[in-house]
Protein backbone atom coordinates (compact mmCIF):
# COMPACT_ATOMS: atom_id res chain seq x y z
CA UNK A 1 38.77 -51.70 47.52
CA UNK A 2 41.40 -49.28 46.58
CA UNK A 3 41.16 -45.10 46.30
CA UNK A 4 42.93 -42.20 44.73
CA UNK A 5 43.85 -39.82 47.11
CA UNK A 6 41.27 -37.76 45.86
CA UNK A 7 38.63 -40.86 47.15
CA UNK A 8 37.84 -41.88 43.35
CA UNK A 9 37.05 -45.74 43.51
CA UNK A 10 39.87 -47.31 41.34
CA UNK A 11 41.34 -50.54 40.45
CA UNK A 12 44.74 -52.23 41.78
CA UNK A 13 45.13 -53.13 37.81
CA UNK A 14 44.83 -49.40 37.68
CA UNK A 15 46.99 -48.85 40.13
CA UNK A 16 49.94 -51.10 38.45
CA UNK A 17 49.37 -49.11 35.35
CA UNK A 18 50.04 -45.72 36.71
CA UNK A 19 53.38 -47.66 38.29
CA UNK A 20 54.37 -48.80 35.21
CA UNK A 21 54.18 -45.39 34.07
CA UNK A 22 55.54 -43.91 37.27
CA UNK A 23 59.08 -46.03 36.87
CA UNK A 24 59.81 -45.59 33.45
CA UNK A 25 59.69 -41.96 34.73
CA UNK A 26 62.56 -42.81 37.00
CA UNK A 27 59.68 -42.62 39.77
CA UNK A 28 59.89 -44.70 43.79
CA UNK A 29 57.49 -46.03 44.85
CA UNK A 30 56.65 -45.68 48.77
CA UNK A 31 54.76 -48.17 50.70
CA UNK A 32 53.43 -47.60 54.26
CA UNK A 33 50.49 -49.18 56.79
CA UNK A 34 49.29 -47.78 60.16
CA UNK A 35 46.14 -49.05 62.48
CA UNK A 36 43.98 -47.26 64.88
CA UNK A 37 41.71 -49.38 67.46
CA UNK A 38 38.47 -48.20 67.18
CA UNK A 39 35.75 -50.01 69.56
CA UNK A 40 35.74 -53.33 68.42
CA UNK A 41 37.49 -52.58 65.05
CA UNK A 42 41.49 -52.33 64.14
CA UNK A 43 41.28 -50.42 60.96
CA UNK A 44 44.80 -50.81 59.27
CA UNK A 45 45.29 -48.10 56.09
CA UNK A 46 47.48 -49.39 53.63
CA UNK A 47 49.14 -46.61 51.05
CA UNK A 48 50.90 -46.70 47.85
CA UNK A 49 52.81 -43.74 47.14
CA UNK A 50 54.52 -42.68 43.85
CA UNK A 51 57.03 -39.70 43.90
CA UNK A 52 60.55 -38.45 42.20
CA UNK A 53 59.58 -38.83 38.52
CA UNK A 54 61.82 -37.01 36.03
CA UNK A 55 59.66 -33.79 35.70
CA UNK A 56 56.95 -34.94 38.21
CA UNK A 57 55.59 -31.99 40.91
CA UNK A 58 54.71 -33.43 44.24
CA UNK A 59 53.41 -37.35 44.35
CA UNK A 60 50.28 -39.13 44.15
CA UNK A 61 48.83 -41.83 46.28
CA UNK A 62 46.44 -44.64 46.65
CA UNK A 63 44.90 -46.35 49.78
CA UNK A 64 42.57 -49.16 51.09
CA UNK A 65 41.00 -49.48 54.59
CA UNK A 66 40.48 -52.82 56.11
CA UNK A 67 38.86 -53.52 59.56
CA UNK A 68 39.96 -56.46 61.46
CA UNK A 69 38.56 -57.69 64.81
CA UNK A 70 40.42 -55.66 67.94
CA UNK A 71 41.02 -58.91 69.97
CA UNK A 72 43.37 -59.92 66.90
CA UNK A 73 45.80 -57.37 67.77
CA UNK A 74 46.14 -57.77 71.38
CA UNK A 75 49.32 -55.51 71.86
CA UNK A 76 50.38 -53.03 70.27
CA UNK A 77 53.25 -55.00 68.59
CA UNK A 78 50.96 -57.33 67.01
CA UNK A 79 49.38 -54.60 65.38
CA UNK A 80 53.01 -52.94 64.18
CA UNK A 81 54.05 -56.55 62.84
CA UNK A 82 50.14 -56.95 60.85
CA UNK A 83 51.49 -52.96 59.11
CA UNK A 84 54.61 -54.50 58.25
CA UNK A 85 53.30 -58.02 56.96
CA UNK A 86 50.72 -55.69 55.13
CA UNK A 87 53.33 -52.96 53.67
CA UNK A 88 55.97 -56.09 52.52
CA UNK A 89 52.68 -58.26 50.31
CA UNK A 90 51.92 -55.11 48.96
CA UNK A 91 55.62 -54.58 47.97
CA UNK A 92 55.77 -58.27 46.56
CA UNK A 93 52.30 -58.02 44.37
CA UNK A 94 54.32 -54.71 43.06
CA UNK A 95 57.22 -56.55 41.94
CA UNK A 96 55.47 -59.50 40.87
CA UNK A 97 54.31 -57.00 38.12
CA UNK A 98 57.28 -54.43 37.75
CA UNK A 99 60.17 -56.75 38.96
CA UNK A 100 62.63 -53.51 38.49
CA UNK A 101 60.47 -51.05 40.92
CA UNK A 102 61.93 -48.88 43.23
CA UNK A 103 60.17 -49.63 46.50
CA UNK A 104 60.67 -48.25 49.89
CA UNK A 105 58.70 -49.37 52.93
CA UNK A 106 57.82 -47.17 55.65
CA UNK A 107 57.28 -48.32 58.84
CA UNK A 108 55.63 -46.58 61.87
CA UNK A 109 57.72 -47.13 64.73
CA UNK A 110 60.35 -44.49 66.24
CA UNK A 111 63.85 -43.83 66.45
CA UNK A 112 63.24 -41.50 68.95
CA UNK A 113 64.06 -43.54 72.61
CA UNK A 114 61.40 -42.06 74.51
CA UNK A 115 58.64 -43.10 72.18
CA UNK A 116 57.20 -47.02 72.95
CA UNK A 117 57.60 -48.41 69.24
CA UNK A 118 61.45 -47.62 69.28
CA UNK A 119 62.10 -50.76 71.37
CA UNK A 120 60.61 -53.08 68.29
CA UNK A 121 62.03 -50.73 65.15
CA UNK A 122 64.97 -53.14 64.95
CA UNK A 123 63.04 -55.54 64.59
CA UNK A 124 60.36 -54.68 62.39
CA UNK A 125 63.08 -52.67 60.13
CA UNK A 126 64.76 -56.15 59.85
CA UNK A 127 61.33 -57.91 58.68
CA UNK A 128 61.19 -55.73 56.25
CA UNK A 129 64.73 -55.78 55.19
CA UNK A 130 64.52 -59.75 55.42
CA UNK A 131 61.97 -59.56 53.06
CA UNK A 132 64.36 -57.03 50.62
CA UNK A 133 62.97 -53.82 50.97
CA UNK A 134 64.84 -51.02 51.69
CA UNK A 135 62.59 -49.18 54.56
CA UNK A 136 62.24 -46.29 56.91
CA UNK A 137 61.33 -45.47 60.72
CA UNK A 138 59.69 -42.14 62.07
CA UNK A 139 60.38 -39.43 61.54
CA UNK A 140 61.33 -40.28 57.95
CA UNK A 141 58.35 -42.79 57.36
CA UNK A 142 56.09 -39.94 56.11
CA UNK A 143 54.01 -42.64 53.54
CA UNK A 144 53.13 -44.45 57.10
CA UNK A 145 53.12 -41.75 59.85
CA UNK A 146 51.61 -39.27 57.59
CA UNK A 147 49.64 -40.31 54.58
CA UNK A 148 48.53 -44.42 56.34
CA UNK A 149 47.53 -42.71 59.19
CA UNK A 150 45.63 -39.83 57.90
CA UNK A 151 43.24 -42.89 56.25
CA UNK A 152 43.16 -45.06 59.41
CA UNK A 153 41.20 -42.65 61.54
């Protein structure tokens, strides 16, 4: 089940539409995933986010919840690989539809040292890059650390 930002129920046919739209615009689309554990639950937020279309103000999103069982996601990098795997078949049903979309995945781990998820952004940056994405770490992975994790809670 996919929502507006807004929280309007809405269709991932919908949602393909308003790309379609969005990129003859000259528009990107951004993709992002983040998880929280709650109790028994791992509640991973997946976001599409469409921004920089000639003439557009601001962006527009869309997201889906889906809880998975906790003991799935042992560690914490389980859980960063599942926002990843989720962000890059997102990315691929987009360009299944709209082969010449401008996607950018953004991926909630740190380039900051000090914080734990720097020691696996390397590696998750080249998962997604494997897969041909072009992708982001904090603090520039605002459709992940910002908008996927404003949903996830």
């Amino acid at each position: 089940m996919w929502f507006s930002g807004a929280g309007i129920e809405t269709e991932l046919e919908d949602i393909m539409q308003n790309i379609k739209k969005h990129s003859l615009r000259n528009g990107r689309v951004f993709i992002g995933c983040d998880s929280q554990i709650i109790k028994s639950q791992c509640i991973f937020s997946t976001v599409i986010c469409l921004h920089g279309a000639d003439g557009q103000v601001g962006g527009y999103y869309f997201y889906k919840r889906e809880k998975l069982k906790r003991k799935s996601f042992p560690t914490m990098l389980t859980r960063l690989s599942k926002e990843v795997e989720k962000s890059i078949t997102m990315g691929y049903e987009i360009l299944d539809a709209h082969p010449d979309i401008d996607i950018e995945i953004h991926i909630d781990a740190s380039s900051k040292k000090e914080q734990q998820t720097n020691k696996w952004a390397d590696m998750l940056m080249g998962y997604a890059k494997g897969a041909g994405f072009k992708c982001k770490i904090k603090p520039d992975a605002w459709a992940s650390n910002s908008i996927a994790d404003k949903h996830s809670k």
